[in-house]
Protein backbone atom coordinates (compact mmCIF):
# COMPACT_ATOMS: atom_id res chain seq x y z
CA UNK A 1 57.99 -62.08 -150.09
CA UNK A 2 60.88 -64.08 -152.09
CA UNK A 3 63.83 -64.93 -150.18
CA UNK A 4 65.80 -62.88 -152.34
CA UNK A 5 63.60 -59.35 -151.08
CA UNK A 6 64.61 -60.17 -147.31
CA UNK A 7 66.91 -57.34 -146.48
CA UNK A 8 70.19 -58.05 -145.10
CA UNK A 9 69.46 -56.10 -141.72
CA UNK A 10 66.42 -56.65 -139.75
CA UNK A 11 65.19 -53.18 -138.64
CA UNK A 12 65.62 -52.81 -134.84
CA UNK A 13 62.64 -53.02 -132.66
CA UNK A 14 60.04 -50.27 -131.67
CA UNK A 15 59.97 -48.85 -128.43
CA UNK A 16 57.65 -51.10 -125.75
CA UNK A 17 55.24 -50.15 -123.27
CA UNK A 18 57.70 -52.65 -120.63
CA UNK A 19 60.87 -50.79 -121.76
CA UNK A 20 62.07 -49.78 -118.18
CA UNK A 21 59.91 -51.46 -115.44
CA UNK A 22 61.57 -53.28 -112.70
CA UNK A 23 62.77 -56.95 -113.46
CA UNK A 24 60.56 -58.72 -110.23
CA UNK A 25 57.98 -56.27 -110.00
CA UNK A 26 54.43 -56.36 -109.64
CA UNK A 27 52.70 -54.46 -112.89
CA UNK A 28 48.90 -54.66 -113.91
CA UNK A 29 48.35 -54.45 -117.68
CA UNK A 30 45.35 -53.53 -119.57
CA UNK A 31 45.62 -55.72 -123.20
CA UNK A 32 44.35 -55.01 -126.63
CA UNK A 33 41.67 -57.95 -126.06
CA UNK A 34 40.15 -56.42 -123.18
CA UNK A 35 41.62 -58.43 -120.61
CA UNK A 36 43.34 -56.93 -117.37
CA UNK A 37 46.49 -59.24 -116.13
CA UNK A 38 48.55 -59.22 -113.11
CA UNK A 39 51.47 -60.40 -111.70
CA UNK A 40 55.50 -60.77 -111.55
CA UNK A 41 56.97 -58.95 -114.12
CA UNK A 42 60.10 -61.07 -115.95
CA UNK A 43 62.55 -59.68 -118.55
CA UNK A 44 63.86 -62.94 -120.27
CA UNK A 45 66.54 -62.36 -123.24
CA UNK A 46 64.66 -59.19 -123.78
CA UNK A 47 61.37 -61.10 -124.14
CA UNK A 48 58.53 -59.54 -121.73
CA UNK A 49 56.89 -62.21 -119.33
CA UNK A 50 54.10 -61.51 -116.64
CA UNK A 51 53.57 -64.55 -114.04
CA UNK A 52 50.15 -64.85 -112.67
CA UNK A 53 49.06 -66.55 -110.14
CA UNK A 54 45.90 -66.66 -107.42
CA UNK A 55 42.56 -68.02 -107.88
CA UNK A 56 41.38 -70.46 -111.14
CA UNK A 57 45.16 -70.33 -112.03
CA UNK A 58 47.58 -73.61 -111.67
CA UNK A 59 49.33 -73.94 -108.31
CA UNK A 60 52.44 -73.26 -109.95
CA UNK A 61 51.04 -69.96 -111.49
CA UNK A 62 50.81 -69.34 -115.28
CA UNK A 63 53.11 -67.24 -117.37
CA UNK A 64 51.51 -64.65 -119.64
CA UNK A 65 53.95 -64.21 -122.57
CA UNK A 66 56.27 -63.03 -124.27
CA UNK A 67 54.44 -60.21 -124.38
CA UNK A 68 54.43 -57.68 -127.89
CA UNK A 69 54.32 -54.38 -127.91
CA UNK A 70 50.95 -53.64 -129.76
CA UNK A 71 49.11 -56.31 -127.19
CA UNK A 72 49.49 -53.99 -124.09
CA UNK A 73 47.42 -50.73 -123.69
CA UNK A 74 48.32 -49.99 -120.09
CA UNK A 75 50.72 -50.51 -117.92
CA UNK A 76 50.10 -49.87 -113.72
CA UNK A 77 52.94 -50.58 -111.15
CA UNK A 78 51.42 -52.09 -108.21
CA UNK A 79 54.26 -52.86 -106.13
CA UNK A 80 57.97 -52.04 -106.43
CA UNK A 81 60.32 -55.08 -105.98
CA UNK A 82 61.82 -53.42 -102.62
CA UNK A 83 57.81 -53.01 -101.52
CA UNK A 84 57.45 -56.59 -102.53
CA UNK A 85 60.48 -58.01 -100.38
CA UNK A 86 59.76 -55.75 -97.09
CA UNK A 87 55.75 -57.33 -97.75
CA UNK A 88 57.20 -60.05 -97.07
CA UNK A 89 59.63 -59.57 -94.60
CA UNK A 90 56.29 -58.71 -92.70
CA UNK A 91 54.74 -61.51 -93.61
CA UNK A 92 57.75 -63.74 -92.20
CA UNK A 93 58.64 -61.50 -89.15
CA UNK A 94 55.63 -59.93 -88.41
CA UNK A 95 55.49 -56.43 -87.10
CA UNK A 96 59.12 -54.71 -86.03
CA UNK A 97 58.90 -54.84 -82.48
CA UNK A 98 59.90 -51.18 -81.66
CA UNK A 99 63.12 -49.68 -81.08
CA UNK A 100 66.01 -48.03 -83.11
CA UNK A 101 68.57 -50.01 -85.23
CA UNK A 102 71.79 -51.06 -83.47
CA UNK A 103 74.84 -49.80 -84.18
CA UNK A 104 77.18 -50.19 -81.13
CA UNK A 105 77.79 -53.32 -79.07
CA UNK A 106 75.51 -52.07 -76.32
CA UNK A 107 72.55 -51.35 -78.76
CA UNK A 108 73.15 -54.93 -80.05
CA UNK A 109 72.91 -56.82 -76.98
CA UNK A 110 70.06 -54.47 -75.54
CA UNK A 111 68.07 -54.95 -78.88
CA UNK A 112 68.28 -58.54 -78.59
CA UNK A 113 67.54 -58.78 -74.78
CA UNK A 114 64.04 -56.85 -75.85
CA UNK A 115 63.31 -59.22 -79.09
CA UNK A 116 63.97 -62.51 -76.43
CA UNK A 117 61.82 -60.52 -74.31
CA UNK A 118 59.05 -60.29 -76.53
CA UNK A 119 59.26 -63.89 -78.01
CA UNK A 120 58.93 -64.79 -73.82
CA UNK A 121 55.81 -62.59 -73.18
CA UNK A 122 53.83 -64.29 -76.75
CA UNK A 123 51.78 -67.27 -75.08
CA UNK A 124 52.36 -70.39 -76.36
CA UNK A 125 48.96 -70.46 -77.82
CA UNK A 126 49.98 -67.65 -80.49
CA UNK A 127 52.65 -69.70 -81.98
CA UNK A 128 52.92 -67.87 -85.14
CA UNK A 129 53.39 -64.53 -83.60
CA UNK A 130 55.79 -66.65 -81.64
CA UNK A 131 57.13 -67.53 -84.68
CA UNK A 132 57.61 -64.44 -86.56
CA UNK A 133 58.92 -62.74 -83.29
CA UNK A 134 61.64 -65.62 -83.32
CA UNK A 135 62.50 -64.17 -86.84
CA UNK A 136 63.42 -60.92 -86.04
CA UNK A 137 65.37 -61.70 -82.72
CA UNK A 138 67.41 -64.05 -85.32
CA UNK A 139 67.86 -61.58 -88.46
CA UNK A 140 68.94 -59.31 -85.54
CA UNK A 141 71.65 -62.00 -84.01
CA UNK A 142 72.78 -63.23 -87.38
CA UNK A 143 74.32 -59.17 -87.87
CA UNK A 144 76.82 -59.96 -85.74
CA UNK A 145 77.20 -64.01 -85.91
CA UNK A 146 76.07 -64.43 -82.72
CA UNK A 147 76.06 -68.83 -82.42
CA UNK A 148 72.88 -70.69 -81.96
CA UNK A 149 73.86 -71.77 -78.73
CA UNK A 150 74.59 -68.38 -77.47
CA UNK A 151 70.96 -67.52 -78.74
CA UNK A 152 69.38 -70.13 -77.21
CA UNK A 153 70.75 -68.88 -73.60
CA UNK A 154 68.96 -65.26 -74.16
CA UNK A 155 65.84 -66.60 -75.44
CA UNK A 156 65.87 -69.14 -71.96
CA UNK A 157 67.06 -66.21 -69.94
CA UNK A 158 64.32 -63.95 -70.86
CA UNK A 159 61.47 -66.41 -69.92
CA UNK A 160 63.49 -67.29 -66.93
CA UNK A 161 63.14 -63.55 -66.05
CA UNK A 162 59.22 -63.65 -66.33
CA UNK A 163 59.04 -65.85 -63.47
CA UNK A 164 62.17 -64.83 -61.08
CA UNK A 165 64.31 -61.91 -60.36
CA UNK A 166 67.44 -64.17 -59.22
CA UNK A 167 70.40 -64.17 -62.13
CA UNK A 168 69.70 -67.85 -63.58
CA UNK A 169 72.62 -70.42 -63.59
CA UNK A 170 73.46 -73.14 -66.39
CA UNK A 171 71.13 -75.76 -64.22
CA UNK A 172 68.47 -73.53 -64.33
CA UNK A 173 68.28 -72.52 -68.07
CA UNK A 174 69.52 -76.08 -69.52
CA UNK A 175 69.27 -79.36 -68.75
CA UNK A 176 72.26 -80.51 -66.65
CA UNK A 177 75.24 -78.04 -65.07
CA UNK A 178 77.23 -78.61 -68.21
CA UNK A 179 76.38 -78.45 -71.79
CA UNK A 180 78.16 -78.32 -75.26
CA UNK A 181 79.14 -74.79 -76.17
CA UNK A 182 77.54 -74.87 -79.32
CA UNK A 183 74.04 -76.01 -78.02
CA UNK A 184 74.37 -73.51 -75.42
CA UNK A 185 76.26 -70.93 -73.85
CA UNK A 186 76.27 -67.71 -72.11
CA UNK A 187 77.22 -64.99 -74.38
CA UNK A 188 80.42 -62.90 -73.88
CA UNK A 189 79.86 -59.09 -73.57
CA UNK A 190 82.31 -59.02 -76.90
CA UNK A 191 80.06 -61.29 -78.80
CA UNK A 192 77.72 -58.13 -79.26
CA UNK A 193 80.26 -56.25 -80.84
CA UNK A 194 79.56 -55.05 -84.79
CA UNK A 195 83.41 -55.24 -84.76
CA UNK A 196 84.17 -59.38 -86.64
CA UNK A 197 88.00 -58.54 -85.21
CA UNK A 198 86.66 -57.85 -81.89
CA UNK A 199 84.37 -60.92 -81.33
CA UNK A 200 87.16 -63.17 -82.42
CA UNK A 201 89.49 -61.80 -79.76
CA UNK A 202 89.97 -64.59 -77.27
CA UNK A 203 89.79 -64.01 -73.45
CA UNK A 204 92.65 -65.38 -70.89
CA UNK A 205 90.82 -67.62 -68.24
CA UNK A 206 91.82 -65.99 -64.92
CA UNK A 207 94.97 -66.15 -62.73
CA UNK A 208 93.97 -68.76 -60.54
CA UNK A 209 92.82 -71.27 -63.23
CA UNK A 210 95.67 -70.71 -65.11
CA UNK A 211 97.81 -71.65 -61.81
CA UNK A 212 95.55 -74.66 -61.00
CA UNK A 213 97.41 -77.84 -62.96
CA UNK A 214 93.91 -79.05 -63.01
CA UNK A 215 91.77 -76.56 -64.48
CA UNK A 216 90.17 -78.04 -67.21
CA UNK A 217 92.38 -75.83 -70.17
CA UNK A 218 95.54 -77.51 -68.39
CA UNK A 219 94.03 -81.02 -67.78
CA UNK A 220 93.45 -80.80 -71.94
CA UNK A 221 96.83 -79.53 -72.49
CA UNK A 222 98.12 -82.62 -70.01
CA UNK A 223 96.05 -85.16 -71.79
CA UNK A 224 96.81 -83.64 -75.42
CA UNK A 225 100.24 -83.49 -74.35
CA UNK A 226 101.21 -87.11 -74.00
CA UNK A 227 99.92 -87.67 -76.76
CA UNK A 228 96.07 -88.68 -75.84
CA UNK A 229 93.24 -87.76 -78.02
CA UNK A 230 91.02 -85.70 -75.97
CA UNK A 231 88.52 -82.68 -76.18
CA UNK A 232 86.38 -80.77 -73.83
CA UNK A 233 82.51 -81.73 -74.86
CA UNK A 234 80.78 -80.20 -72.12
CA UNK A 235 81.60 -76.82 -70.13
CA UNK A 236 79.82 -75.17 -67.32
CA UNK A 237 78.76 -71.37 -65.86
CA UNK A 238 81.62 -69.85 -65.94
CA UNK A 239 83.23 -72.06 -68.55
CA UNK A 240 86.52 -72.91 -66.03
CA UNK A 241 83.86 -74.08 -63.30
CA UNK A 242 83.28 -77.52 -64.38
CA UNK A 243 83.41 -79.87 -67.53
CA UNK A 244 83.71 -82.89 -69.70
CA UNK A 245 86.74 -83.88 -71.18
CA UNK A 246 86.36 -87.19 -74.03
CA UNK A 247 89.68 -89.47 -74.04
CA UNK A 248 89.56 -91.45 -76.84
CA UNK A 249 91.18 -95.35 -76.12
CA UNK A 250 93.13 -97.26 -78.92
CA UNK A 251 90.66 -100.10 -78.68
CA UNK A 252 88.34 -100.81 -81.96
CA UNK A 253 84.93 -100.02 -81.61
CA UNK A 254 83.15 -97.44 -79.02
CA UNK A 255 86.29 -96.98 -76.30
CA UNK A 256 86.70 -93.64 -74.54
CA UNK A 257 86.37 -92.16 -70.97
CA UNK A 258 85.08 -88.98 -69.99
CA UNK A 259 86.83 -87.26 -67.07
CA UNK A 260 84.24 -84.89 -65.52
CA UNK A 261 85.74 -81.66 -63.50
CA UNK A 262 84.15 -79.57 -61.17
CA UNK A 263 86.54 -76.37 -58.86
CA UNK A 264 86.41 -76.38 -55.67
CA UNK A 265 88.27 -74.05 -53.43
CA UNK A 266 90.08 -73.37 -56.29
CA UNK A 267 91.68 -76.41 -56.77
CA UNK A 268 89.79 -78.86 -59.73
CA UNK A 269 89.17 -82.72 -59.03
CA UNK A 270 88.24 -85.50 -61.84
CA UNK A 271 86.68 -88.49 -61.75
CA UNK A 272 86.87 -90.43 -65.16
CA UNK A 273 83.59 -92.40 -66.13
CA UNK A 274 83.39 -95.18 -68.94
CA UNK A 275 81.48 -93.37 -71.82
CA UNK A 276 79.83 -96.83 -73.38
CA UNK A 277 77.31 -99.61 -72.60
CA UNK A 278 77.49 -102.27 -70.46
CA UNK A 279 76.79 -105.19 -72.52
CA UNK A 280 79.38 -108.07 -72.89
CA UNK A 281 80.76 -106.23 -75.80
CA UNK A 282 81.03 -102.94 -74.46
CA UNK A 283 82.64 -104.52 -71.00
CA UNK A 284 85.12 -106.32 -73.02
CA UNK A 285 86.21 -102.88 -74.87
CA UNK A 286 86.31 -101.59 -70.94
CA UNK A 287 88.50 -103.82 -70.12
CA UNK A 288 90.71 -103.56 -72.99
CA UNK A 289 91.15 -99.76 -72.62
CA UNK A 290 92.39 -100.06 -68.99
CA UNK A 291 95.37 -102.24 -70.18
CA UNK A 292 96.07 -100.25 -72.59
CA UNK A 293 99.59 -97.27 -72.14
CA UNK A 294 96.96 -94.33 -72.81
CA UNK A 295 94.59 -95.34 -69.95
CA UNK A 296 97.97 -95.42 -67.83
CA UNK A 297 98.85 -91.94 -69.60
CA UNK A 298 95.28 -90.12 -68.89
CA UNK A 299 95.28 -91.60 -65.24
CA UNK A 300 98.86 -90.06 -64.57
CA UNK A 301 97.80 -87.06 -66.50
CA UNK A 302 94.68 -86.80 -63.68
CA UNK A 303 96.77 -87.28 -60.85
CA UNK A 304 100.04 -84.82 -62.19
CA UNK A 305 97.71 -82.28 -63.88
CA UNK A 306 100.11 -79.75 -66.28
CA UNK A 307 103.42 -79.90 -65.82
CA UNK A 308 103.92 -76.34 -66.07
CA UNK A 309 101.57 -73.89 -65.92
CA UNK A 310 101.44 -69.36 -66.22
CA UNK A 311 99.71 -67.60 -63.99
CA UNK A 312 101.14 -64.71 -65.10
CA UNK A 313 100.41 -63.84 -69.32
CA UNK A 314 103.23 -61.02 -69.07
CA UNK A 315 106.47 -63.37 -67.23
């Protein structure tokens, strides 16, 4: 055909066997050649793709295509793309571990207390069922944002419970009395709530640490108040029981103290601890911080404690 005969509009397309099937499904077509071909169906620029892959075929997989309309005979759906991702949501999670759906923040925390029971009762020697369990109890927790650390206490709590009635403490779940929140923590009753407003709402310590100049939220405000740069890295079971509080010292290199607090009797003492080495170096820094004004500062702020404190949220 001259270039001249080419008409000036192409005519549009026939109709193709594809026309309609789901982008990401999984279709097995018959051809004109007499082969039979499956895999992921692809709709590129409104080109008609089929990637293959499974036995004799490229670890990558091979793509079939594009595929014209007078090559395919037949066209079979074998799986839908929603069939294809709950596959393998089985595949990764393993069989749902029964129970209904959670709506409220009581169905929340008791569906999660059953998945950390289940991952408990899997023997180590079935890891992957281990594994997969592990999956759902986090799909579950990640609804409602609940923190790593906070999921790390109910997964220790429920293989605590296989072995002892008694209500486990922070010593007996973790490694020390004290840990940092976000490694580990005892979840709030609020923390199960569906409700994003209602996690985020923050809960007064009680009277009496609010009255105690020492409890560890004043001894921060003390320290943070004259100017010191402190923070709480460790916290016990209840949080206002005991804890670690880092004060930074203007001395170059590794220079801070922690001051470690522990309630008694409701009243909280502190000891503060060098937080670094002792070789020559580190003993020279020591030495440096205690001559410094904000060792004098955090030493006065141990032994005054807040200057004022509110018992009371409502005076």
């Amino acid at each position: 055909m001259a270039w001249e005969d080419v008409p000036d509009v192409l005519p549009e397309p026939g109709p193709h066997p594809l026309d309609g099937q789901e982008d990401r499904s999984r279709l097995r077509l018959t051809l004109r050649d007499g082969r039979v071909i499956e895999g992921l169906y692809n709709l590129i620029a409104r080109q008609h793709f089929l990637h293959r892959t499974g036995p004799g075929l490229p670890l990558v997989g091979e793509v079939e295509g594009p595929l014209l309309a007078d090559e395919v005979i037949a066209v079979e759906v074998v799986m839908t793309r929603a069939e294809l991702r709950e596959r393998g949501r089985e595949i990764l999670h393993g069989p749902r571990v029964p129970g209904r759906e959670p709506v409220t923040r009581d169905d929340f925390e008791h569906r999660l207390q059953t998945l950390a029971r289940a991952v408990a009762a899997v023997p180590e020697a079935e890891w992957q069922m281990q594994i997969r369990l592990k999956r759902q109890f986090e799909a579950c927790a990640e609804r409602i944002a609940l923190s790593p650390g906070k999921q790390a206490w109910m997964l220790s709590e429920a293989k605590w419970a296989r072995r002892s009635n008694a209500p486990p403490t922070m010593a007996d779940l973790w490694v020390d009395p004290v840990a940092n929140p976000s490694c580990f923590a005892r979840p709030r009753p609020q923390d199960f709530d569906p409700d994003p407003a209602m996690r985020r709402r923050r809960v007064p310590p009680p009277p009496a640490v609010r009255a105690d100049p020492h409890s560890i939220p004043n001894m921060l405000a003390a320290l943070t108040g004259r100017g010191l740069k402190a923070r709480i890295t460790r916290l016990g079971d209840p949080a206002h029981a005991r804890g670690h509080i880092q004060v930074e010292m203007p001395v170059k290199g590794r220079a801070r103290f922690v001051l470690i607090g522990e309630a008694s009797e409701g009243v909280t003492g502190w000891r503060a601890v060098w937080d670094g080495n002792d070789s020559k170096a580190g003993l020279k820094r020591r030495r440096q911080s205690e001559t410094t004004e904000a060792y004098r500062l955090m030493l006065t702020a141990m032994h005054e404690g807040r200057r004022s404190v509110q018992s009371d949220l409502f005076v």
